[in-house]
PDB file of N, CA and C in Angstrom:
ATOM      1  N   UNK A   1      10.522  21.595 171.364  1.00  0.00           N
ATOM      2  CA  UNK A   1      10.709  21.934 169.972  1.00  0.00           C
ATOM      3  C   UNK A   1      12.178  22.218 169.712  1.00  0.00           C
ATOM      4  N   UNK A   2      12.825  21.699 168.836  1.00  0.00           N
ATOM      5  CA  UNK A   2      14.191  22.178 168.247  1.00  0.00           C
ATOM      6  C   UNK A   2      14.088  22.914 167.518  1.00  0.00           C
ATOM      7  N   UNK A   3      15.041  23.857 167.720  1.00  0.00           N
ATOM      8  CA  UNK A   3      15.321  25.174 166.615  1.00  0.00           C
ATOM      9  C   UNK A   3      16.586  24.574 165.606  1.00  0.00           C
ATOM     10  N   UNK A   4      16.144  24.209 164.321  1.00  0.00           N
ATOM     11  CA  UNK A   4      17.649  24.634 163.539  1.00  0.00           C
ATOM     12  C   UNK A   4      17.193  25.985 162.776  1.00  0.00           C
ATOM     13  N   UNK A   5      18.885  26.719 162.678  1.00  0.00           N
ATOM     14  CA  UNK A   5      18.809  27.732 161.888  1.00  0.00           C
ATOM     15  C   UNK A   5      19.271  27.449 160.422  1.00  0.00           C
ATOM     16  N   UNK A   6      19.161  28.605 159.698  1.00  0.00           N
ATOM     17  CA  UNK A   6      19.564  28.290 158.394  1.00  0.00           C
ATOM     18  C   UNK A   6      19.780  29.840 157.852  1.00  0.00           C
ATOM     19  N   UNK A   7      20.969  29.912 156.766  1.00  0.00           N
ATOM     20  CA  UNK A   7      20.856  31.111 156.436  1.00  0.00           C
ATOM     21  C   UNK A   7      20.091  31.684 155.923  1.00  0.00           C
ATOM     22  N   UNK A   8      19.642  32.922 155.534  1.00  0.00           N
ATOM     23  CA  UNK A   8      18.277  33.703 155.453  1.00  0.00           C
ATOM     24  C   UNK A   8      18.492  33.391 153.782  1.00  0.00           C
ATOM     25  N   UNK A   9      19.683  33.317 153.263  1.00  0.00           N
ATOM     26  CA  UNK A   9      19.620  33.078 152.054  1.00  0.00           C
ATOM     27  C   UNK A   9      19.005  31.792 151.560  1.00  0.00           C
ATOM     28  N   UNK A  10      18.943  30.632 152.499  1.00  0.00           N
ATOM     29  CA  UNK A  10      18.871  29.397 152.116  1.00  0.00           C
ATOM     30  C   UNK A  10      17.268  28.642 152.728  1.00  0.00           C
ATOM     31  N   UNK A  11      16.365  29.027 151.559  1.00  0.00           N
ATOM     32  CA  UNK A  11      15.255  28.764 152.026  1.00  0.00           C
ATOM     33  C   UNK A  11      14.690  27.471 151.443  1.00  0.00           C
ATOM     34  N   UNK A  12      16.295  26.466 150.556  1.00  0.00           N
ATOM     35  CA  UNK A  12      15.473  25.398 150.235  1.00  0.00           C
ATOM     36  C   UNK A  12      15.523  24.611 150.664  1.00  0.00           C
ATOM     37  N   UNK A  13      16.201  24.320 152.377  1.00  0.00           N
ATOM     38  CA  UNK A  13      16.558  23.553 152.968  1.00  0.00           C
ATOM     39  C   UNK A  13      14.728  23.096 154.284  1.00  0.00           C
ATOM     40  N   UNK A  14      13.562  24.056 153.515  1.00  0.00           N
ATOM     41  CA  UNK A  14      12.593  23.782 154.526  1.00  0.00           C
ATOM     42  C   UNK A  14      11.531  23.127 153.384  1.00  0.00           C
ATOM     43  N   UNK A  15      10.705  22.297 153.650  1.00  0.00           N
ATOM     44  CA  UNK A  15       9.778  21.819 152.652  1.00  0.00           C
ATOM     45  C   UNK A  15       8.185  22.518 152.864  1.00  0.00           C
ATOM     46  N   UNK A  16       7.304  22.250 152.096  1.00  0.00           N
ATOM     47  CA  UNK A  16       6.280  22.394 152.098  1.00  0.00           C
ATOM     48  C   UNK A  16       5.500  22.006 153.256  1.00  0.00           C
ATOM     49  N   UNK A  17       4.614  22.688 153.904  1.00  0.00           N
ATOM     50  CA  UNK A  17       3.839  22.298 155.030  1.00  0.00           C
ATOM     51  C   UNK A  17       5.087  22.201 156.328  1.00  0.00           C
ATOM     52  N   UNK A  18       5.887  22.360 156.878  1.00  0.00           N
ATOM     53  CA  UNK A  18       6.781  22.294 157.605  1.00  0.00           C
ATOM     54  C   UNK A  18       6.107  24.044 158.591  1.00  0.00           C
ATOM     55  N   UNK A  19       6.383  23.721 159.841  1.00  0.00           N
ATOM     56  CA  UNK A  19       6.174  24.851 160.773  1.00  0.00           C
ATOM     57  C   UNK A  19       7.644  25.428 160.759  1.00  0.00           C
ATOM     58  N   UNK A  20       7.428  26.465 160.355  1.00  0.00           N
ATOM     59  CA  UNK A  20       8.413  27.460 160.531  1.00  0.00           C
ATOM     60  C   UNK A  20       8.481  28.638 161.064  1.00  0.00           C
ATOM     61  N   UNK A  21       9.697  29.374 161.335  1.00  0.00           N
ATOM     62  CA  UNK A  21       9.870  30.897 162.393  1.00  0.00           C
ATOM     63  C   UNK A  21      11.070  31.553 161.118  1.00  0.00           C
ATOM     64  N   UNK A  22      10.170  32.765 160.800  1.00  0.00           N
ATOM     65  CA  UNK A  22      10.965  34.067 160.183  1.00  0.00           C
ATOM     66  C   UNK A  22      11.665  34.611 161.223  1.00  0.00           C
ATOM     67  N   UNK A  23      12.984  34.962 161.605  1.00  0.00           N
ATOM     68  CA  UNK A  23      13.293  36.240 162.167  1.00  0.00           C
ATOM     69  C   UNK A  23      13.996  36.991 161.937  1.00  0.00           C
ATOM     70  N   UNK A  24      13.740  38.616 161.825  1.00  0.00           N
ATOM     71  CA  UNK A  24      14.134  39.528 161.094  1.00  0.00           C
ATOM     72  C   UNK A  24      15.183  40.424 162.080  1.00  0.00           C
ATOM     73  N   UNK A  25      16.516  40.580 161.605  1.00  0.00           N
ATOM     74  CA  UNK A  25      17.895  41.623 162.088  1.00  0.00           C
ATOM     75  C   UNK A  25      17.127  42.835 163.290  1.00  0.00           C
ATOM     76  N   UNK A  26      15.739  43.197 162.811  1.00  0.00           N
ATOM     77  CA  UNK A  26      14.971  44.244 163.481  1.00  0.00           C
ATOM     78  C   UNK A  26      14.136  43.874 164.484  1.00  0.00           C
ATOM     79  N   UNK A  27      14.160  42.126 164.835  1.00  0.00           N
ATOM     80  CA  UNK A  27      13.674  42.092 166.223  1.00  0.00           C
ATOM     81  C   UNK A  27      12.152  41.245 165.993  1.00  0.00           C
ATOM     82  N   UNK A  28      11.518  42.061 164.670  1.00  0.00           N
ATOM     83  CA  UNK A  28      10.302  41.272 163.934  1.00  0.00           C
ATOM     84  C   UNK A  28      10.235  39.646 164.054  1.00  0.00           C
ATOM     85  N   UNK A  29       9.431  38.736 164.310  1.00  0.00           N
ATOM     86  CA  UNK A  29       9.100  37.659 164.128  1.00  0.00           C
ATOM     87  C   UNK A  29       8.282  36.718 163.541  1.00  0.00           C
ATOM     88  N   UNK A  30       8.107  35.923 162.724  1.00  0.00           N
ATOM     89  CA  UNK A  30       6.898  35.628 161.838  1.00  0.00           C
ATOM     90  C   UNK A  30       6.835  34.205 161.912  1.00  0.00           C
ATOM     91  N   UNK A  31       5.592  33.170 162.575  1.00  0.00           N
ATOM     92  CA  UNK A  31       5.729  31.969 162.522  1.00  0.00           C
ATOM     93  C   UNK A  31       4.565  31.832 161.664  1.00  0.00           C
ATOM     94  N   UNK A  32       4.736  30.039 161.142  1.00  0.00           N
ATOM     95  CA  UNK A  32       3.392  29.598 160.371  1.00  0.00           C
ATOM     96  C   UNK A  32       4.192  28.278 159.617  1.00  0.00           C
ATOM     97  N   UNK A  33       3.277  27.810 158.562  1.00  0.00           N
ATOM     98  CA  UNK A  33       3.470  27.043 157.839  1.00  0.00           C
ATOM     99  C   UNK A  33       3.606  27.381 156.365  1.00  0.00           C
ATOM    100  N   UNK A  34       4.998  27.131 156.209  1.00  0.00           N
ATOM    101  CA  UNK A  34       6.244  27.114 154.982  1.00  0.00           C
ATOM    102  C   UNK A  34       4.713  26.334 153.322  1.00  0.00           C
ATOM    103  N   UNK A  35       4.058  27.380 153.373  1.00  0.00           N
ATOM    104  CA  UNK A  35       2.780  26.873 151.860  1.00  0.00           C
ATOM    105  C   UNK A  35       3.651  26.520 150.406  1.00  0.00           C
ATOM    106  N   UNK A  36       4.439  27.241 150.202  1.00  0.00           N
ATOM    107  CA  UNK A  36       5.140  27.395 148.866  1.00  0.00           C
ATOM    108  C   UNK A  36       6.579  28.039 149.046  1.00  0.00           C
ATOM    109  N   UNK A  37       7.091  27.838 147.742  1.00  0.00           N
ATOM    110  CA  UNK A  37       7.976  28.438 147.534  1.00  0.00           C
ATOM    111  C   UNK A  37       8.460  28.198 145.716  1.00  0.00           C
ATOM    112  N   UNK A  38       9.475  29.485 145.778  1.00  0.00           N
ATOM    113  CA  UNK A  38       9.720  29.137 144.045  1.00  0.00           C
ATOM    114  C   UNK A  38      10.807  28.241 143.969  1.00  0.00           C
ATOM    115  N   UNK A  39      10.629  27.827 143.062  1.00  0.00           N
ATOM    116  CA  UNK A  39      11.852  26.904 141.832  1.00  0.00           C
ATOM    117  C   UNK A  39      13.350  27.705 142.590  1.00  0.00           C
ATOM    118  N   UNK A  40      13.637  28.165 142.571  1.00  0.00           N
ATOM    119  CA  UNK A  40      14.939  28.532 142.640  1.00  0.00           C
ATOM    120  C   UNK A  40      15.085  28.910 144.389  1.00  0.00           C
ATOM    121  N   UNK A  41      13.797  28.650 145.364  1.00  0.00           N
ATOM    122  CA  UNK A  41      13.790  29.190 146.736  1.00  0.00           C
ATOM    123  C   UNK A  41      14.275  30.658 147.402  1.00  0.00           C
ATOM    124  N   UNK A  42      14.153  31.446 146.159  1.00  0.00           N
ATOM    125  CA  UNK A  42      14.046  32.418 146.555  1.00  0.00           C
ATOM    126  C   UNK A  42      13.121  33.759 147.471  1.00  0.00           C
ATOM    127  N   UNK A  43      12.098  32.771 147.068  1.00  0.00           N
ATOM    128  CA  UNK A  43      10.810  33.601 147.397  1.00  0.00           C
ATOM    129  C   UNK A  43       9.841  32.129 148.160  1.00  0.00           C
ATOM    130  N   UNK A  44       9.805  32.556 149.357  1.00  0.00           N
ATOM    131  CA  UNK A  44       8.435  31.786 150.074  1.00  0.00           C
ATOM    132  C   UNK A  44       7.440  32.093 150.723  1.00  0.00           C
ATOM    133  N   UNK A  45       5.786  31.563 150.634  1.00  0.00           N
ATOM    134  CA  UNK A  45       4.900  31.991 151.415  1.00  0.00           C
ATOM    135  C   UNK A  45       4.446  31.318 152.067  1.00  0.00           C
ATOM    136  N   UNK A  46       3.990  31.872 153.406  1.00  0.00           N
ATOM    137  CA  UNK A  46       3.633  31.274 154.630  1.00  0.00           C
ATOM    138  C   UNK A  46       2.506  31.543 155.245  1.00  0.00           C
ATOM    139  N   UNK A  47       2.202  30.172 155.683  1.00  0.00           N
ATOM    140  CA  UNK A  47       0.607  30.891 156.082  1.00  0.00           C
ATOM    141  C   UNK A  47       1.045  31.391 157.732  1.00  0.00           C
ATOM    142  N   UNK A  48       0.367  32.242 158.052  1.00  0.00           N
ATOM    143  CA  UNK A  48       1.004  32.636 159.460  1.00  0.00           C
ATOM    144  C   UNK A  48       0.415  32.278 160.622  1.00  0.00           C
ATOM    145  N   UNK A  49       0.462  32.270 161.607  1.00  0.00           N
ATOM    146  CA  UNK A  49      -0.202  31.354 162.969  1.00  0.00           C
ATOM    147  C   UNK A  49      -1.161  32.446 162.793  1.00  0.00           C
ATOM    148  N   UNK A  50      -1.990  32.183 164.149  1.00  0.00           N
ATOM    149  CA  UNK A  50      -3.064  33.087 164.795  1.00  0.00           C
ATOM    150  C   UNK A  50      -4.210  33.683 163.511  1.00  0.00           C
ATOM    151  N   UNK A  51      -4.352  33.367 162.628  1.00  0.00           N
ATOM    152  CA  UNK A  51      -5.007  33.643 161.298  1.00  0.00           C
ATOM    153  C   UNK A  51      -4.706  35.003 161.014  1.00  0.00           C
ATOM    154  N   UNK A  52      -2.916  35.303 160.796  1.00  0.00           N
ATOM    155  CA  UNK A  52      -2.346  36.390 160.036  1.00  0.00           C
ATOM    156  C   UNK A  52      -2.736  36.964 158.812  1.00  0.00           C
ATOM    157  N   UNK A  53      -3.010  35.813 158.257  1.00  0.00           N
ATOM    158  CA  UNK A  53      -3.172  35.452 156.849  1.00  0.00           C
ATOM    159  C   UNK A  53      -1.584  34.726 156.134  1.00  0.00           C
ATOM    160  N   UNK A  54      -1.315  35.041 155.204  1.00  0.00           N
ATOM    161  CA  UNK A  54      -1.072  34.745 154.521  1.00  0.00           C
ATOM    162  C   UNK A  54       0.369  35.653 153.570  1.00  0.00           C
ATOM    163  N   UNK A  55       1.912  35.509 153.827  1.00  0.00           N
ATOM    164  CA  UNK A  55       2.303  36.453 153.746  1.00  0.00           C
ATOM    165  C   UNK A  55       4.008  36.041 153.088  1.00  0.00           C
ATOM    166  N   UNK A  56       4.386  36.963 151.897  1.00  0.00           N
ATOM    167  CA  UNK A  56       5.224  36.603 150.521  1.00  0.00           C
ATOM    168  C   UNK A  56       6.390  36.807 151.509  1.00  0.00           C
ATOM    169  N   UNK A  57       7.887  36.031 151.248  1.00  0.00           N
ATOM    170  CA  UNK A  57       8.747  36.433 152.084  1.00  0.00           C
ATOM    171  C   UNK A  57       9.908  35.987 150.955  1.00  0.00           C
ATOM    172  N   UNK A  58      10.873  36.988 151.082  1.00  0.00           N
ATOM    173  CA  UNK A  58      12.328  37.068 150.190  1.00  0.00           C
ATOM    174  C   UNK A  58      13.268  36.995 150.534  1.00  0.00           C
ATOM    175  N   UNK A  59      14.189  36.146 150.218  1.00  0.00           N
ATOM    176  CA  UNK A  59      15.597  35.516 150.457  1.00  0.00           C
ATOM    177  C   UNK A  59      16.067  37.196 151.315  1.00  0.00           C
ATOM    178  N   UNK A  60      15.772  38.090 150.551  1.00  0.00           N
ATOM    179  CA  UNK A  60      16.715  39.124 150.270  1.00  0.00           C
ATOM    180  C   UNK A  60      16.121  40.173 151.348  1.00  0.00           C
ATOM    181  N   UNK A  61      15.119  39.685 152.221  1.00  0.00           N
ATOM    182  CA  UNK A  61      14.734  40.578 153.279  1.00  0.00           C
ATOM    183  C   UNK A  61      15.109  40.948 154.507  1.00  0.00           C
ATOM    184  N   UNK A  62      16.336  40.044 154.522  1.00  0.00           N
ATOM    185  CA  UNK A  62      16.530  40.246 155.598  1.00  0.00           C
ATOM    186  C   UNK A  62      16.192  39.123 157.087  1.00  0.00           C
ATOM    187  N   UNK A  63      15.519  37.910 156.872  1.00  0.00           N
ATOM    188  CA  UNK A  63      15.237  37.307 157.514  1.00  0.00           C
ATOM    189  C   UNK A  63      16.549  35.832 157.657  1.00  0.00           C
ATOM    190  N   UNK A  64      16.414  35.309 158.652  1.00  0.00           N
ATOM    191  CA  UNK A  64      16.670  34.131 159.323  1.00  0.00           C
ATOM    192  C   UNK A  64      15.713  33.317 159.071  1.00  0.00           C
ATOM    193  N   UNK A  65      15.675  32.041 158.996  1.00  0.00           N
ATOM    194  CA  UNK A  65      14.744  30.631 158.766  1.00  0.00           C
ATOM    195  C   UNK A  65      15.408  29.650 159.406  1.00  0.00           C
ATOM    196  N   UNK A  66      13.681  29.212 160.515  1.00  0.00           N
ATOM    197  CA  UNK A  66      14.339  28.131 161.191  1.00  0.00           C
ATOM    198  C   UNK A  66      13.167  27.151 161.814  1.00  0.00           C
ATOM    199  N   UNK A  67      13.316  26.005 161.821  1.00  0.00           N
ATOM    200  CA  UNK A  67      11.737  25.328 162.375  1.00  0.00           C
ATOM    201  C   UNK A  67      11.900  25.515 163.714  1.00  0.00           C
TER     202      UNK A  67
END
């Protein structure tokens, strides 16, 4: 698997249905598939592996994005 990164700000560089990895400054990690996102890619939700569910994520949280 290749990792690209991307800045945490820049979430419109991943598309819909794409497997993706959150990772957060605090060590936190969040994988799944990239479901949505808004018009402006500020805000995306992901469905999460292991049947997490389902979970809202913000430019502004603090995360890294990367397949």
């Amino acid at each position: 698997m290749t990792t690209s990164s991307s800045s945490a700000t820049d979430f419109s560089a991943f598309e819909r249905g794409q497997e993706i990895t959150l990772r957060h400054y605090s060590g936190a990690e969040f994988s799944g598939v990239l479901e949505d996102r808004s018009d402006d890619a500020s805000v995306v939700w992901v469905r999460l592996n292991n049947g997490a569910g389902r979970r809202l994520f913000h430019r502004e949280d603090g995360f890294s994005i990367g397949a």
